[in-house]
C-alpha atoms as a PDB file:
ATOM      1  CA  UNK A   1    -266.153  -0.634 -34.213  1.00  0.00           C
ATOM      2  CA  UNK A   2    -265.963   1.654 -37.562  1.00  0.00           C
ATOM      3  CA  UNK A   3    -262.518   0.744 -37.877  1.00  0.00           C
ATOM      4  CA  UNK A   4    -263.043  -3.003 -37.305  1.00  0.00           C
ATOM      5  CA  UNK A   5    -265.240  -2.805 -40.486  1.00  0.00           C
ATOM      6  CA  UNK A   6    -262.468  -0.734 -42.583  1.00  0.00           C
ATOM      7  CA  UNK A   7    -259.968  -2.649 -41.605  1.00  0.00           C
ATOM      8  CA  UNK A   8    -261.006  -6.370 -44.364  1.00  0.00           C
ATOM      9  CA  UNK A   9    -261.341  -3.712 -47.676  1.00  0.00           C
ATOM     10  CA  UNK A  10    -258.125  -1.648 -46.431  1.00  0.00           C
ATOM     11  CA  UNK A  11    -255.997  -4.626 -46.135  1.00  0.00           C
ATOM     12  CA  UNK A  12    -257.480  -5.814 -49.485  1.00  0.00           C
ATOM     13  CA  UNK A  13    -256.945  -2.787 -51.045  1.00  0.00           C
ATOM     14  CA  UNK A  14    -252.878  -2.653 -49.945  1.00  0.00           C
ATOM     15  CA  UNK A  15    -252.701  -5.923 -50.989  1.00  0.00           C
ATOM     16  CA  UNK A  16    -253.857  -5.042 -54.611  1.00  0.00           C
ATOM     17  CA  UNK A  17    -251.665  -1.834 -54.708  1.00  0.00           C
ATOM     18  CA  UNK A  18    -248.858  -4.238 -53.961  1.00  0.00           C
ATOM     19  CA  UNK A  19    -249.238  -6.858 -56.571  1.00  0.00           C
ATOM     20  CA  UNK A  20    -249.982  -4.468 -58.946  1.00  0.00           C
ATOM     21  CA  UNK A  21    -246.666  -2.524 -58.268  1.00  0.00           C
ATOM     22  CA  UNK A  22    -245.204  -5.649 -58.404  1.00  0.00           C
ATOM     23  CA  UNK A  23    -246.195  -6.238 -61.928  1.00  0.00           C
ATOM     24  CA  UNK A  24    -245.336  -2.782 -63.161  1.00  0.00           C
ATOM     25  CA  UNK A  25    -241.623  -3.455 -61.642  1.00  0.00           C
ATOM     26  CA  UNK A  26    -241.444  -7.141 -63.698  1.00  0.00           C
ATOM     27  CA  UNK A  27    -243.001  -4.863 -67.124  1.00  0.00           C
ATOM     28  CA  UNK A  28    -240.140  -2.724 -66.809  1.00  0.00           C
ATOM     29  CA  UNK A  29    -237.172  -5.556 -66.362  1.00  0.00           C
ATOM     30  CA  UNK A  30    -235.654  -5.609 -69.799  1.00  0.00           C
ATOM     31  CA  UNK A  31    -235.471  -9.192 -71.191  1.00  0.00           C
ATOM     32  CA  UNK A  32    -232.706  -9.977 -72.606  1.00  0.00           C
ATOM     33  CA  UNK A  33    -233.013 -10.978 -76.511  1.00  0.00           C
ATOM     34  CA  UNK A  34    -232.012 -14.932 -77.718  1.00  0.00           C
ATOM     35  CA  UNK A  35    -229.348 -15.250 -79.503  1.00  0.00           C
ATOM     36  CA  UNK A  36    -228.341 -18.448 -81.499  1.00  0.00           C
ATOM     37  CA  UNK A  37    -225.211 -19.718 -81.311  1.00  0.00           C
ATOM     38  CA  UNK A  38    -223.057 -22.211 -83.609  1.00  0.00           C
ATOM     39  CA  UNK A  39    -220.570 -24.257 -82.459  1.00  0.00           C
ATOM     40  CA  UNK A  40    -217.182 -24.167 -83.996  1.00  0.00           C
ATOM     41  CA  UNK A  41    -216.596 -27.209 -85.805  1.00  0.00           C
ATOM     42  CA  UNK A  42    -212.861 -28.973 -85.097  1.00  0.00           C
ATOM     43  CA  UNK A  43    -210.133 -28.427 -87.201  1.00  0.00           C
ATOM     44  CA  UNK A  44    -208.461 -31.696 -86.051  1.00  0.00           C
ATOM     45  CA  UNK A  45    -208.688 -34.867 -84.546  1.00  0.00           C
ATOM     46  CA  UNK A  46    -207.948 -35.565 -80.934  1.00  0.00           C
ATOM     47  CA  UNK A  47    -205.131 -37.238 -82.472  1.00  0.00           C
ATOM     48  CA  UNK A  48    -203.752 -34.425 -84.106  1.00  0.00           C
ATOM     49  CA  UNK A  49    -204.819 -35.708 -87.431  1.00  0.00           C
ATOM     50  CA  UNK A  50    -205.878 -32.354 -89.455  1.00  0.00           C
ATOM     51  CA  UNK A  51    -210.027 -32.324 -90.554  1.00  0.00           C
ATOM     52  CA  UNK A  52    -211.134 -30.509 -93.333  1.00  0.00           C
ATOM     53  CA  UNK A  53    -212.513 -27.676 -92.760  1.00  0.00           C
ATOM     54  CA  UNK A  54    -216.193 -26.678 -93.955  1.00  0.00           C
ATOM     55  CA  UNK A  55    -219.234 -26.985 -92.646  1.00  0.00           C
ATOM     56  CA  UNK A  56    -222.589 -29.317 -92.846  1.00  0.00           C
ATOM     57  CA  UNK A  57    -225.666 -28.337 -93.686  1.00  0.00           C
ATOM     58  CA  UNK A  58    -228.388 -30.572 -93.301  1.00  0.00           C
ATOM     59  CA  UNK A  59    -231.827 -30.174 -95.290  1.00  0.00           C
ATOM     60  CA  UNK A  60    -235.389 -32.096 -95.007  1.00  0.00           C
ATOM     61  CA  UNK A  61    -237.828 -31.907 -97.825  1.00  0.00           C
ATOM     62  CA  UNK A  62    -241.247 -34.130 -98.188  1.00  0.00           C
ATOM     63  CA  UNK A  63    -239.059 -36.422-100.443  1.00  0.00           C
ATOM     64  CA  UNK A  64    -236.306 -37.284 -98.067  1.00  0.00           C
ATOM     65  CA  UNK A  65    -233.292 -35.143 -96.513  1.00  0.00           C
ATOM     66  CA  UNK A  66    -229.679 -34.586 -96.863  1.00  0.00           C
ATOM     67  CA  UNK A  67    -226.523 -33.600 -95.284  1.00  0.00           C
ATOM     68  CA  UNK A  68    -223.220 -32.326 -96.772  1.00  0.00           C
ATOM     69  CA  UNK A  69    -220.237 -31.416 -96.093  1.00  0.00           C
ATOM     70  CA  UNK A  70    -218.924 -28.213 -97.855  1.00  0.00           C
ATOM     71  CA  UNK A  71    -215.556 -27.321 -97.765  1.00  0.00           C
ATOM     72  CA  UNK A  72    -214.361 -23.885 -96.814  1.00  0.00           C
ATOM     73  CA  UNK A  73    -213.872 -22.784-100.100  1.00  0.00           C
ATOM     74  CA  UNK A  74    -217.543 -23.976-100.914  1.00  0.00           C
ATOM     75  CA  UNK A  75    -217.230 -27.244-103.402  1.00  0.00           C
ATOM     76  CA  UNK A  76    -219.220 -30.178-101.199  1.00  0.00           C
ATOM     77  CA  UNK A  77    -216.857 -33.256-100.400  1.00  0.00           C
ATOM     78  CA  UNK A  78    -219.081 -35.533 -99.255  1.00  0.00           C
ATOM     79  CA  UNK A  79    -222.974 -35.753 -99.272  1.00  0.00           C
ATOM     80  CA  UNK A  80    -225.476 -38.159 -97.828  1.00  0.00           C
ATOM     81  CA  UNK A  81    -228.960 -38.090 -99.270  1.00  0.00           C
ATOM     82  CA  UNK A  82    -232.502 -40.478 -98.227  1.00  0.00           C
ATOM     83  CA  UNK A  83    -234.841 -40.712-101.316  1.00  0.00           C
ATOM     84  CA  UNK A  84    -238.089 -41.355 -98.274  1.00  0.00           C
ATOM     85  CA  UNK A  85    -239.754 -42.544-101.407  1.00  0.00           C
ATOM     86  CA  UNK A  86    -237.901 -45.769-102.105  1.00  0.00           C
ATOM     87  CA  UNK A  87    -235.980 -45.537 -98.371  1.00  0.00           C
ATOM     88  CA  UNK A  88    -232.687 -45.516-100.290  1.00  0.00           C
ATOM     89  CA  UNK A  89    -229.570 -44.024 -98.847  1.00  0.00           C
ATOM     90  CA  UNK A  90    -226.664 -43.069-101.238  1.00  0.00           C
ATOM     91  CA  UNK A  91    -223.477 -41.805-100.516  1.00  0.00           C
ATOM     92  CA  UNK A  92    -221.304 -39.583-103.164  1.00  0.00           C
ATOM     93  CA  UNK A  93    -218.028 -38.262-102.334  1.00  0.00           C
ATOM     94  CA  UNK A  94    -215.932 -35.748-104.629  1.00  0.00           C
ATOM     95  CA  UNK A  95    -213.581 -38.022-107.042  1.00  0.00           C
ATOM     96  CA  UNK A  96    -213.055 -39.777-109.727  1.00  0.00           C
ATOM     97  CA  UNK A  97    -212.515 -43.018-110.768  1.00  0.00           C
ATOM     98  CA  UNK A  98    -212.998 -45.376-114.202  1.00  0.00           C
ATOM     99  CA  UNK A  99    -214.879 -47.907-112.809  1.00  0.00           C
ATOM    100  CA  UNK A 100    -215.869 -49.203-109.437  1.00  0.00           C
ATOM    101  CA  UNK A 101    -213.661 -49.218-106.350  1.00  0.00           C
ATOM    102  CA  UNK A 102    -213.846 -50.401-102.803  1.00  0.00           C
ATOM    103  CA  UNK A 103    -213.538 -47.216-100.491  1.00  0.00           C
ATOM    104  CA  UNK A 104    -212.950 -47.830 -96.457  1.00  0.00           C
ATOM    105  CA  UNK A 105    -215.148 -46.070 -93.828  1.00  0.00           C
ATOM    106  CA  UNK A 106    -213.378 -45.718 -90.784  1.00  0.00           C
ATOM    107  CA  UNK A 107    -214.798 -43.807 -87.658  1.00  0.00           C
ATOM    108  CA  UNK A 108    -213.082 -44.898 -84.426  1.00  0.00           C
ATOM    109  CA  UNK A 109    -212.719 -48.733 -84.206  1.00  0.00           C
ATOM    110  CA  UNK A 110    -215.280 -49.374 -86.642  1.00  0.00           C
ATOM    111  CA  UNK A 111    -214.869 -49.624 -90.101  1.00  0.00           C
ATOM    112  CA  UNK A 112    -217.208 -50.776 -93.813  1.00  0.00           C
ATOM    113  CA  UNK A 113    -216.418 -51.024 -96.894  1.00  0.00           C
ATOM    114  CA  UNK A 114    -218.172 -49.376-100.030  1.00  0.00           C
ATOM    115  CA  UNK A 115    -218.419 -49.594-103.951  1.00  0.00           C
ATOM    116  CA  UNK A 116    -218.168 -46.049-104.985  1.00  0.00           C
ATOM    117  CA  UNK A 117    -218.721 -46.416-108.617  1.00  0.00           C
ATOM    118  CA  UNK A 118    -218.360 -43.381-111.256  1.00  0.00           C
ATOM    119  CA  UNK A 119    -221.293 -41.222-111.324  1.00  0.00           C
ATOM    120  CA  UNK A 120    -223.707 -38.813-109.280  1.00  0.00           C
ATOM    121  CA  UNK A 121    -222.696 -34.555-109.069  1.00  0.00           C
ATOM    122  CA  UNK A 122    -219.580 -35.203-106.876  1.00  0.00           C
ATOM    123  CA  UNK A 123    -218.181 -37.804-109.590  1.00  0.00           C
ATOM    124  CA  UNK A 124    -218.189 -40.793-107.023  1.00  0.00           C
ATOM    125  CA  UNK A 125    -221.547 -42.372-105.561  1.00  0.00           C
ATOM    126  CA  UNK A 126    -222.605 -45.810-103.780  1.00  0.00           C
ATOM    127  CA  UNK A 127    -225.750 -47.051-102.266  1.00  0.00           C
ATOM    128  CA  UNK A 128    -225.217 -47.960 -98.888  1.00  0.00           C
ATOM    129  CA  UNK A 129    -227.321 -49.214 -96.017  1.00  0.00           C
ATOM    130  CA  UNK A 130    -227.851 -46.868 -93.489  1.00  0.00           C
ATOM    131  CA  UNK A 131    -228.724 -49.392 -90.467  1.00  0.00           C
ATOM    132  CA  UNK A 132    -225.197 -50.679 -90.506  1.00  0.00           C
ATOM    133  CA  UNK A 133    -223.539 -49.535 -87.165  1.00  0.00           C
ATOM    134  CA  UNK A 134    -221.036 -47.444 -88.459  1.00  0.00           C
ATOM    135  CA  UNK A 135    -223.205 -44.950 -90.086  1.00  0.00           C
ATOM    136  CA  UNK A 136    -225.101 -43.925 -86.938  1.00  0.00           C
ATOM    137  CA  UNK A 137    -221.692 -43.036 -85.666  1.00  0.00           C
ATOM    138  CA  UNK A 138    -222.490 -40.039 -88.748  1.00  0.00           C
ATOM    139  CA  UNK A 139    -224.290 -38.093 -86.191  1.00  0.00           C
ATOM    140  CA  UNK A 140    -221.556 -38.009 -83.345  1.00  0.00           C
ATOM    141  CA  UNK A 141    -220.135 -34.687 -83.222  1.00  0.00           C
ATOM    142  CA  UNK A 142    -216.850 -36.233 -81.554  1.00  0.00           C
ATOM    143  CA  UNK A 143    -217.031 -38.546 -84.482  1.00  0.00           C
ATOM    144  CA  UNK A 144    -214.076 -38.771 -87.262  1.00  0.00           C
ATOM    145  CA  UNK A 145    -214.979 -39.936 -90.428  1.00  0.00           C
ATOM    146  CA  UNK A 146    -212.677 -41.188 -92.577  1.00  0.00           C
ATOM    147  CA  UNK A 147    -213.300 -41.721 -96.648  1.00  0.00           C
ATOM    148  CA  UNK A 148    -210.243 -43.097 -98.077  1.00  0.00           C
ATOM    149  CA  UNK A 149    -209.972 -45.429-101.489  1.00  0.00           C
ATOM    150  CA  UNK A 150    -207.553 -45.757-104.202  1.00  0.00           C
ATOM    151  CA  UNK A 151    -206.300 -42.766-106.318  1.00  0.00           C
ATOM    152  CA  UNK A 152    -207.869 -40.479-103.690  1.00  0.00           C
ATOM    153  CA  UNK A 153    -206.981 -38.309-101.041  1.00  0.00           C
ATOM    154  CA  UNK A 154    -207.984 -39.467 -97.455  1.00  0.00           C
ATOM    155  CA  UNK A 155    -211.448 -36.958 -96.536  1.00  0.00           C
ATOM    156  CA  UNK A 156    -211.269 -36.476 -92.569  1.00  0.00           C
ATOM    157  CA  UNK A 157    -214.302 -34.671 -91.873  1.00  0.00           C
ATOM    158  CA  UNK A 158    -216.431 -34.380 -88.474  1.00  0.00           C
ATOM    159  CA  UNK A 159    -219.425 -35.979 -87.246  1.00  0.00           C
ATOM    160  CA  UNK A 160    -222.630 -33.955 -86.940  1.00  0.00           C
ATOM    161  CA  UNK A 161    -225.729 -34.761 -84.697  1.00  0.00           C
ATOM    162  CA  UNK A 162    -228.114 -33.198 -87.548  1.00  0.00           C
ATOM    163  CA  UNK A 163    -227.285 -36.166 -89.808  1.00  0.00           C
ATOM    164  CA  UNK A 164    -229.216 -38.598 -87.952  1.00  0.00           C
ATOM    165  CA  UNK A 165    -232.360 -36.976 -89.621  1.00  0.00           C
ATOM    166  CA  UNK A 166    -231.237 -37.951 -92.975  1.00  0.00           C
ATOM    167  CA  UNK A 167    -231.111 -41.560 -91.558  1.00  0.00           C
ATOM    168  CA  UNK A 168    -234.484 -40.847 -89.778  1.00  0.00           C
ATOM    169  CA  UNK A 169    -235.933 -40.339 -93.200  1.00  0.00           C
ATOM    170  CA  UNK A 170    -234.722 -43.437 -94.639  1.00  0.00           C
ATOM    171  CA  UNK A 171    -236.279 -45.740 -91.339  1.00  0.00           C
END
């Protein structure tokens, strides 16, 4: 009969010793430490077609956000910024020109045409409206954008999905 009464808190107690061994076992697992990654951006088309090479870098401030493309030896070739403020979306591209000139955007099967007129830090700038189709294609990273106009050299750069906060900004 004694041991009919010992037996509940004995079980209990074995129980207990087991879970807690348990848990001392899990403490002593090492977890292994996150890393962050990057993925490599292309180098080239699927066609073959050689990309510049650089990087984007995307930024959001209370005013608005941006993204641009910096080459690999550090001079930007093309930025995108939103001005939240008045919801505009403006487009400068390195270059020169005298006065105003109608530069193609071409990414896949799509393509628009901008003014990029003289001004801004890169020396060429436009306004553009950022619901037009071909500007959400921006933010594919299998995307190939393609800047070309007259009197400058074609700018084949890669998509990114981090520049569909810039266009967030502007909504």
């Amino acid at each position: 009969m004694r041991l009919r009464q010992a037996l509940p808190p004995l079980l209990a107690a074995c129980a207990l010793g087991a879970c807690s061994q348990q848990a001392d076992e899990q403490a002593a697992a090492p977890t292994p430490t996150p890393t962050l990654t990057t993925q490599a951006l292309p180098t080239q088309a699927a066609d073959g077609t050689p990309l510049a090479i650089g990087e984007w870098l995307v930024e959001e401030t209370a005013g608005g956000a941006s993204a641009r493309f910096r080459e690999q030896g550090g001079a930007d070739a093309l930025v995108l910024v939103c001005d939240r403020a008045n919801r505009a979306l403006n487009l400068s591209r390195a270059g020169t020109t005298a006065q105003p000139q109608r530069f193609r955007i071409t990414i896949g099967a799509q393509r628009a045409d901008v003014m990029m007129a003289p001004g801004g830090a890169l020396g060429l700038n436009a306004t553009v409206d950022g619901t037009q189709p071909i500007f959400a294609a921006f933010a594919d990273p299998a995307a190939v954008i393609e800047l070309s106009g007259p009197g400058a050299a074609v700018l084949r750069i890669p998509g990114h999905p981090g520049i569909s906060r810039v266009f967030a900004a502007c909504a």
